[in-house]
PDB file of N, CA and C in Angstrom:
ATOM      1  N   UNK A   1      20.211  59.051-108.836  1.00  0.00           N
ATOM      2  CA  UNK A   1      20.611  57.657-108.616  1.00  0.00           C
ATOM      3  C   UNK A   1      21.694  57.297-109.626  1.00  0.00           C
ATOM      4  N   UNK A   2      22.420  56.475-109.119  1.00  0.00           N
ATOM      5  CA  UNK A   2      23.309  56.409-109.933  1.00  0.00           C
ATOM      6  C   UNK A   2      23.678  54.944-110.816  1.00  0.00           C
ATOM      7  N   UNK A   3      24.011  54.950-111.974  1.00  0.00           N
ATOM      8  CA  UNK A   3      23.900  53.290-112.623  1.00  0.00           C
ATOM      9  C   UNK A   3      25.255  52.141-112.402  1.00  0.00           C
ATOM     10  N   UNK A   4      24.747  50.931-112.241  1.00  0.00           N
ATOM     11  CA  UNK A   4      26.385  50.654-111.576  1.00  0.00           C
ATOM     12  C   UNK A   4      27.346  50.565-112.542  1.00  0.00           C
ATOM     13  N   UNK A   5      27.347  50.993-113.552  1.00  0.00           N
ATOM     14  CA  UNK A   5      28.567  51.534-114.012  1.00  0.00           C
ATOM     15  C   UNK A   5      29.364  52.500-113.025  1.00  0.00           C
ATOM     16  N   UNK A   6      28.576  53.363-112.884  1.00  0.00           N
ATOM     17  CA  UNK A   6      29.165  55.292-112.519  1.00  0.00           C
ATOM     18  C   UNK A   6      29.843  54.504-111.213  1.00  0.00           C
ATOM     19  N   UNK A   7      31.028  55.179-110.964  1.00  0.00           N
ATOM     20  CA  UNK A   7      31.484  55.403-109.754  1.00  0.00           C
ATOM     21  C   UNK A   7      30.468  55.755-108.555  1.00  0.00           C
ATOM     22  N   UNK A   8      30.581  54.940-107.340  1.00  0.00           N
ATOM     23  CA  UNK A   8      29.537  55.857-106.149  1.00  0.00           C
ATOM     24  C   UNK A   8      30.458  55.528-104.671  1.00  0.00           C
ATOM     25  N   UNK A   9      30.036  56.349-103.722  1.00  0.00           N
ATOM     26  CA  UNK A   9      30.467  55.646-102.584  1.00  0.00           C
ATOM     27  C   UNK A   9      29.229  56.226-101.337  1.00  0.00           C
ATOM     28  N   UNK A  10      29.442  55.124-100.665  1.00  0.00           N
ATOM     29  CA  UNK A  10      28.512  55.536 -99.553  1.00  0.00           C
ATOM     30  C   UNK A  10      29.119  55.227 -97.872  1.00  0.00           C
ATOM     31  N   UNK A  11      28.601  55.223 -97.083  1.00  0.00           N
ATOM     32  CA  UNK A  11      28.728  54.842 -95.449  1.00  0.00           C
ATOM     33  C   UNK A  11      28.082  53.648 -95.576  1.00  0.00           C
ATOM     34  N   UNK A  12      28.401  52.774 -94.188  1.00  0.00           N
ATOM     35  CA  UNK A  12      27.854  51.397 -94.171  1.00  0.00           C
ATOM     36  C   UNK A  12      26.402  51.757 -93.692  1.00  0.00           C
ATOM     37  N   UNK A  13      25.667  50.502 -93.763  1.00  0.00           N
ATOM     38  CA  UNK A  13      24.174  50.550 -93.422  1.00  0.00           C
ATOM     39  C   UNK A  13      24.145  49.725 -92.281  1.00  0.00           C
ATOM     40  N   UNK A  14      24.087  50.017 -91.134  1.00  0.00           N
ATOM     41  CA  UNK A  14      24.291  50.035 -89.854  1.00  0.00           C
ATOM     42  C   UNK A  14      22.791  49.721 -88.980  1.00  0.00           C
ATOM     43  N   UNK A  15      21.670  49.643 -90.065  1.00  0.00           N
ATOM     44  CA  UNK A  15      20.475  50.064 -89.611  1.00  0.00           C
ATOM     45  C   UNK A  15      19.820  48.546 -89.406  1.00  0.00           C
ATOM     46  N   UNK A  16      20.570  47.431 -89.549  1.00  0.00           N
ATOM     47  CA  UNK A  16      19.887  46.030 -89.341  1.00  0.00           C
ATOM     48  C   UNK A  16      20.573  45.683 -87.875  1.00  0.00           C
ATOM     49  N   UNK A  17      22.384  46.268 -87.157  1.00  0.00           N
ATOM     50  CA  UNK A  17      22.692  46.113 -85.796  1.00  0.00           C
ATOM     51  C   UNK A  17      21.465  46.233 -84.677  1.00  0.00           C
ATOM     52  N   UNK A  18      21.702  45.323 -83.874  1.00  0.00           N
ATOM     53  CA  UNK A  18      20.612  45.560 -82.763  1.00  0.00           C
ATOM     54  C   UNK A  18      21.317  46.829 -82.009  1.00  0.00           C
ATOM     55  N   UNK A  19      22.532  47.171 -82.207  1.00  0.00           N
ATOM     56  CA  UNK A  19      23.180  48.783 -80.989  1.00  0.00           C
ATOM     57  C   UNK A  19      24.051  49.210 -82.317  1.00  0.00           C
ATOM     58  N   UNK A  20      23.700  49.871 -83.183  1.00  0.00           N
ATOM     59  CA  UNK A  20      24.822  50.155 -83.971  1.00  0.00           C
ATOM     60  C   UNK A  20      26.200  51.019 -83.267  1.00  0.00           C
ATOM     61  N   UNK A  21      26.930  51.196 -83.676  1.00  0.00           N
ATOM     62  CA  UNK A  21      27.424  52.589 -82.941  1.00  0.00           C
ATOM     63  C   UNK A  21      27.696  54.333 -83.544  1.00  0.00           C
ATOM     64  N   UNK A  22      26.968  54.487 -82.833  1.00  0.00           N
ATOM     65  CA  UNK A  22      26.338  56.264 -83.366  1.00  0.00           C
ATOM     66  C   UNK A  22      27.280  57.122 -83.270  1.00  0.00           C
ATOM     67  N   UNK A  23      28.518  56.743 -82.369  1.00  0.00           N
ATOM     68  CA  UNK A  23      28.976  57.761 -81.583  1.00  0.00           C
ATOM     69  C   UNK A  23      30.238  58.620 -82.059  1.00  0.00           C
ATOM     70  N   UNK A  24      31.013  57.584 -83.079  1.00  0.00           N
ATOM     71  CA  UNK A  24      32.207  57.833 -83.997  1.00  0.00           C
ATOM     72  C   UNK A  24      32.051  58.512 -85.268  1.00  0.00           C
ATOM     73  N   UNK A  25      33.038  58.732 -86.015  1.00  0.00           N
ATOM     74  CA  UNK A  25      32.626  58.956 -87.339  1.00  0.00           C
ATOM     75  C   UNK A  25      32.679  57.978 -88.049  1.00  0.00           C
ATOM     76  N   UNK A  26      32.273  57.578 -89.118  1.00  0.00           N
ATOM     77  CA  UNK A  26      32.672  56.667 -89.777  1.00  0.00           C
ATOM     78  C   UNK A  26      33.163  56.970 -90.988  1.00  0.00           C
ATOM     79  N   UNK A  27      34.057  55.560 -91.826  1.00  0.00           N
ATOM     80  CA  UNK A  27      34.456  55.966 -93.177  1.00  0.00           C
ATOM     81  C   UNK A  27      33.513  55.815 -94.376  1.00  0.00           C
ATOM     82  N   UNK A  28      33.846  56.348 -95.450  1.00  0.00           N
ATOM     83  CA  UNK A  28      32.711  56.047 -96.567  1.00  0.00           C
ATOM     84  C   UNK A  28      34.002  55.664 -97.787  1.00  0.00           C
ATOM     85  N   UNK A  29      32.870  54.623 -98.011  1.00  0.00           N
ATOM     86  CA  UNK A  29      33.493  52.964 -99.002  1.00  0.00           C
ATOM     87  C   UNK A  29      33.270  53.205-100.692  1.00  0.00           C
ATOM     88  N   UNK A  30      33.612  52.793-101.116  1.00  0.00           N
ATOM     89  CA  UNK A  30      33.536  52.633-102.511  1.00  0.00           C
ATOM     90  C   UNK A  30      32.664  51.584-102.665  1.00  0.00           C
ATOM     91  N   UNK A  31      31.403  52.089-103.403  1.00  0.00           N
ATOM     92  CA  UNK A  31      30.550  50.678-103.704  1.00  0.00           C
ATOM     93  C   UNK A  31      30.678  50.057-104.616  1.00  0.00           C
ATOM     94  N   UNK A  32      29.638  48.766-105.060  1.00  0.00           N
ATOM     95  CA  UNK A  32      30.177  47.931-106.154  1.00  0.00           C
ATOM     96  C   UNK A  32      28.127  47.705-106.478  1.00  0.00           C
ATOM     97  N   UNK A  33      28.014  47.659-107.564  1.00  0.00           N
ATOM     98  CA  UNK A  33      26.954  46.928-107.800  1.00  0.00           C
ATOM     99  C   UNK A  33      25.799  46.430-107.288  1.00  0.00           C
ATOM    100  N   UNK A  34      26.311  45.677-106.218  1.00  0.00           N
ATOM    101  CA  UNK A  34      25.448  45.187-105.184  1.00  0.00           C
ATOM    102  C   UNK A  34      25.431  45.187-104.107  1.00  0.00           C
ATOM    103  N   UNK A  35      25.664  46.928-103.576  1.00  0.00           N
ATOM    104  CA  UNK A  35      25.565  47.409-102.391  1.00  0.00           C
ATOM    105  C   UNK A  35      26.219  46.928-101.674  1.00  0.00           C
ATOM    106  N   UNK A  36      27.315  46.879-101.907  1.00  0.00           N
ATOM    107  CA  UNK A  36      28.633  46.158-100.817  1.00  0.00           C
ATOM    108  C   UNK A  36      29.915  47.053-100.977  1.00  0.00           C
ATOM    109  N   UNK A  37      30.418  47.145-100.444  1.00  0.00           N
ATOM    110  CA  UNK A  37      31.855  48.408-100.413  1.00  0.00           C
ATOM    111  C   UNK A  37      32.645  47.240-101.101  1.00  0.00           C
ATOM    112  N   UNK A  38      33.561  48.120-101.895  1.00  0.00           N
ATOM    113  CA  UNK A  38      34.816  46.876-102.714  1.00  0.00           C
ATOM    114  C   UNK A  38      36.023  46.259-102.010  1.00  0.00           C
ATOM    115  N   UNK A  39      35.967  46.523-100.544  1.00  0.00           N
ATOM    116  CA  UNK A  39      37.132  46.438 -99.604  1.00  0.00           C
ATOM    117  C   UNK A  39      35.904  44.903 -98.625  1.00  0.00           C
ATOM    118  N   UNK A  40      34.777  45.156 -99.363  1.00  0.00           N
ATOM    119  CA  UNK A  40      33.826  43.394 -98.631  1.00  0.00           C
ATOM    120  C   UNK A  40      33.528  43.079 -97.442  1.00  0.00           C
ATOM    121  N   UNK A  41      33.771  44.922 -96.743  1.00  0.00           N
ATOM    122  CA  UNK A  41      33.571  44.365 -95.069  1.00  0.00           C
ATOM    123  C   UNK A  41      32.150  45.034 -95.263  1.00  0.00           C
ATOM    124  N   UNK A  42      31.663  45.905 -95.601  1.00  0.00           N
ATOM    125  CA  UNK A  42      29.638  46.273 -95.521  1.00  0.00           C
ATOM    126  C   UNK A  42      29.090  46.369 -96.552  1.00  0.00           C
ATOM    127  N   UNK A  43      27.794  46.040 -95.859  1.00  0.00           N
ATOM    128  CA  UNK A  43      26.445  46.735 -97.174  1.00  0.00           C
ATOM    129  C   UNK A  43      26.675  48.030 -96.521  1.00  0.00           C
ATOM    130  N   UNK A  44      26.145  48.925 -98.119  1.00  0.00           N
ATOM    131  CA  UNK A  44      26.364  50.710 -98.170  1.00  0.00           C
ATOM    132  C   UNK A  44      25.008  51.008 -98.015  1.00  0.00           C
ATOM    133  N   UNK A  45      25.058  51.945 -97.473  1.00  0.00           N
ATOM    134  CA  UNK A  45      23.530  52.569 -97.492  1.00  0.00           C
ATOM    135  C   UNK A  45      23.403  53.769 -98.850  1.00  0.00           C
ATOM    136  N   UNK A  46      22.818  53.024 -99.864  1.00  0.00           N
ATOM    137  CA  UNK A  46      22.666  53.500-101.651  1.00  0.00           C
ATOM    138  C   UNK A  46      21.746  54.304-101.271  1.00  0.00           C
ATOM    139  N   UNK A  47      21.134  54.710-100.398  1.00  0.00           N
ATOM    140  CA  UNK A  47      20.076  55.849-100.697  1.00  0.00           C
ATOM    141  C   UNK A  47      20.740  56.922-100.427  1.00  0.00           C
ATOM    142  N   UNK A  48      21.762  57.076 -99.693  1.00  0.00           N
ATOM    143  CA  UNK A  48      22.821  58.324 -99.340  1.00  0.00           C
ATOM    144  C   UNK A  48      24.212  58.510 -99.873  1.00  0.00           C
ATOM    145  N   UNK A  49      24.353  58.324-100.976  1.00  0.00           N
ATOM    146  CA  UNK A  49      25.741  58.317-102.138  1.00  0.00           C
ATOM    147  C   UNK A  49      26.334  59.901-102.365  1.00  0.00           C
ATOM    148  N   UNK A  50      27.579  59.717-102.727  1.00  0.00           N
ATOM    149  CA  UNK A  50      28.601  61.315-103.205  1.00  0.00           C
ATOM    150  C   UNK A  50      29.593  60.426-104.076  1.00  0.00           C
ATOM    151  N   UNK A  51      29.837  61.360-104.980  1.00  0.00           N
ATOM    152  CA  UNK A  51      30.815  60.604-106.256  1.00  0.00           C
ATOM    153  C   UNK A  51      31.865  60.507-105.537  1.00  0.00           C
ATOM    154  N   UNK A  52      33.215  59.893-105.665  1.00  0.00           N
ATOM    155  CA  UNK A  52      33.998  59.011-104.880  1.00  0.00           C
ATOM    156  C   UNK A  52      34.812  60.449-104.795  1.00  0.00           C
ATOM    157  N   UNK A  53      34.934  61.413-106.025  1.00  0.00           N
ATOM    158  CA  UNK A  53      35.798  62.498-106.331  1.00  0.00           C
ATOM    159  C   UNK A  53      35.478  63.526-104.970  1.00  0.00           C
ATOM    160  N   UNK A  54      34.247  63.626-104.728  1.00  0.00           N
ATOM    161  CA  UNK A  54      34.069  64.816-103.588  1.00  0.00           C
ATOM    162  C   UNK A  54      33.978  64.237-101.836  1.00  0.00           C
ATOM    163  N   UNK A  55      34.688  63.294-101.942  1.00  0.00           N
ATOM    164  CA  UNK A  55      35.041  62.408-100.003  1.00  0.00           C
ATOM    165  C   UNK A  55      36.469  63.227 -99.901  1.00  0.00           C
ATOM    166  N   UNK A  56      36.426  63.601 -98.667  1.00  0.00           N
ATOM    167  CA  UNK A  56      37.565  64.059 -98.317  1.00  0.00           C
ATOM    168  C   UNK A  56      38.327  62.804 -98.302  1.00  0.00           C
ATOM    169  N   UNK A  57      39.839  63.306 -98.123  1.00  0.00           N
ATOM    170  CA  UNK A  57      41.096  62.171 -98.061  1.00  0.00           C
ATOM    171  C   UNK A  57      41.046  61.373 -96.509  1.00  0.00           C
ATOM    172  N   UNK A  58      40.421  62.527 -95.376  1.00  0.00           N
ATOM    173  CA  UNK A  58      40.496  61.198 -94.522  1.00  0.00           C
ATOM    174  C   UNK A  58      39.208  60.544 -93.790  1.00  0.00           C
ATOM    175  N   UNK A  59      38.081  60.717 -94.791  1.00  0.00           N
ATOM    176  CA  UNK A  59      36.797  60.293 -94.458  1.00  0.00           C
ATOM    177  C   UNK A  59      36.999  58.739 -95.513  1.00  0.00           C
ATOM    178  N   UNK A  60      37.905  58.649 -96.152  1.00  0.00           N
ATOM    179  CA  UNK A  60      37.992  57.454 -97.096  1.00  0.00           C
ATOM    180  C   UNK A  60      38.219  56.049 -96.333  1.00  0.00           C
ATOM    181  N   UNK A  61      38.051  54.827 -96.793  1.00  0.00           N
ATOM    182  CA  UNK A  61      38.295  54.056 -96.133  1.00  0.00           C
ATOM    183  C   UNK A  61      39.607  53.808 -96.809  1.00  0.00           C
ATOM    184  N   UNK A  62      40.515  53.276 -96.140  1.00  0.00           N
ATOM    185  CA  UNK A  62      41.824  52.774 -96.204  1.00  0.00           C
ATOM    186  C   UNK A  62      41.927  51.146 -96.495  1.00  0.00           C
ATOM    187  N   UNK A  63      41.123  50.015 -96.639  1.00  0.00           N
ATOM    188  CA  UNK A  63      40.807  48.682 -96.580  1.00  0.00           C
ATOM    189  C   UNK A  63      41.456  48.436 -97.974  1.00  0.00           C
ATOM    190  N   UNK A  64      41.979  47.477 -98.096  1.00  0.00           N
ATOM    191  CA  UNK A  64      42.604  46.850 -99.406  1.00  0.00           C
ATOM    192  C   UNK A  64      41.337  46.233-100.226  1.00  0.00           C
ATOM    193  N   UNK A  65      41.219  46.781-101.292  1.00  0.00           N
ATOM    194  CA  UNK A  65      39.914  47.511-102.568  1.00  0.00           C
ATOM    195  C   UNK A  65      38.728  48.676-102.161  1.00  0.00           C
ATOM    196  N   UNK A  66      38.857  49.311-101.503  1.00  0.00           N
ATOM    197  CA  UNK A  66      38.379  50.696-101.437  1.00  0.00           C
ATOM    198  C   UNK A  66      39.714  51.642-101.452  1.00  0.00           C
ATOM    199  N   UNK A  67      40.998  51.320-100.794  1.00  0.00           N
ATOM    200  CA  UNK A  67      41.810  52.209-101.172  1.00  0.00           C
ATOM    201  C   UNK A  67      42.333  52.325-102.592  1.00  0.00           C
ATOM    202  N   UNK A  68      42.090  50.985-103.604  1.00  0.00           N
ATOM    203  CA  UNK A  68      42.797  51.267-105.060  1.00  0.00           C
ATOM    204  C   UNK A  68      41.395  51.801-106.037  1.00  0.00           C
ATOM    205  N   UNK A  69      40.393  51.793-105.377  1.00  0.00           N
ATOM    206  CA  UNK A  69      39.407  52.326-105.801  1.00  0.00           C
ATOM    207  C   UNK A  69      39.156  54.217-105.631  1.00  0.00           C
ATOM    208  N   UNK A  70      39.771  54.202-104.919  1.00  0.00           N
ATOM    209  CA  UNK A  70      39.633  55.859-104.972  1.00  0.00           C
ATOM    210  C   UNK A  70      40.383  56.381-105.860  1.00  0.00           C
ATOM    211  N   UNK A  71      39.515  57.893-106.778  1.00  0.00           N
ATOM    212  CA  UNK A  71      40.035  58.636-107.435  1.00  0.00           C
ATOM    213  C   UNK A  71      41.584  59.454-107.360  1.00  0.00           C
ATOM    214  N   UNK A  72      42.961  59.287-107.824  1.00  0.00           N
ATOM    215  CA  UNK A  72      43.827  59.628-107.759  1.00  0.00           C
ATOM    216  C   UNK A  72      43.742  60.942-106.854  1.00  0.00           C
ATOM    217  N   UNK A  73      43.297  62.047-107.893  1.00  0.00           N
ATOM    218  CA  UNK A  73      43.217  63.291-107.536  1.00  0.00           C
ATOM    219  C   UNK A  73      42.155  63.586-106.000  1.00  0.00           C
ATOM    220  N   UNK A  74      43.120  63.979-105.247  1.00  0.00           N
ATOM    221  CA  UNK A  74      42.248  64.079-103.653  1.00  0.00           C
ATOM    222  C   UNK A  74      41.422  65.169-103.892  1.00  0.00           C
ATOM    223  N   UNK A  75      40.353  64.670-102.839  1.00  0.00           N
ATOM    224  CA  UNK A  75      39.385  65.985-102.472  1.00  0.00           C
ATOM    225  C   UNK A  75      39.742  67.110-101.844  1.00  0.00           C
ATOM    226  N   UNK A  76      39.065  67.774-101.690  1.00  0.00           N
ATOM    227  CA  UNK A  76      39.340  69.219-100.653  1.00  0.00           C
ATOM    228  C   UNK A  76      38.978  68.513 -99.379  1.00  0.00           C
ATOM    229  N   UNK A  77      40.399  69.007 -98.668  1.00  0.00           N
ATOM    230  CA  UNK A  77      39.741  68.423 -97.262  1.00  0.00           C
ATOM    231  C   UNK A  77      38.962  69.177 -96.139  1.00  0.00           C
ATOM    232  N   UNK A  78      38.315  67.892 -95.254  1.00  0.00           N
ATOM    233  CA  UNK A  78      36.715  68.215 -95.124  1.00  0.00           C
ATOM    234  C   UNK A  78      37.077  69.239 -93.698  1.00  0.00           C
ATOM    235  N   UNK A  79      36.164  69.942 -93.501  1.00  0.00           N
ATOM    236  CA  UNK A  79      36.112  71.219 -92.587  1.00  0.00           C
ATOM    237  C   UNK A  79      35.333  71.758 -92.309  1.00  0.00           C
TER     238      UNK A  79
END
């Protein structure tokens, strides 16, 4: 688990939608403290976190404050 200091990021938590949608991929957000991505569009699902350093470059979200939140140096991309 991680303390909210540390860097974390997760996927949204999708699990309160009455039809979420299953069917896409989705992006994974940079969290903040209180389980909210820093770009303010979801709650993250904190039980399923990866340090922001190991998200591939295009599993990231792109949203203005999750994109200035990601680690400079890109990941290996995903495959």
């Amino acid at each position: 688990m991680t303390t909210p200091e540390d860097p974390w990021a997760a996927q949204r938590d999708a699990s309160w939608y009455d039809r979420p949608d299953v069917r896409t991929d989705k992006v994974v957000h940079v969290g903040r403290p209180d389980s909210m991505s820093k770009c303010g569009r979801s709650f993250l699902n904190d039980y399923m976190t990866w340090d922001p350093q190991d998200v591939a470059e295009g599993l990231r979200c792109r949203s203005n404050g999750c994109r200035q939140a990601w680690p400079t140096t890109p990941a290996p991309a995903a495959g």
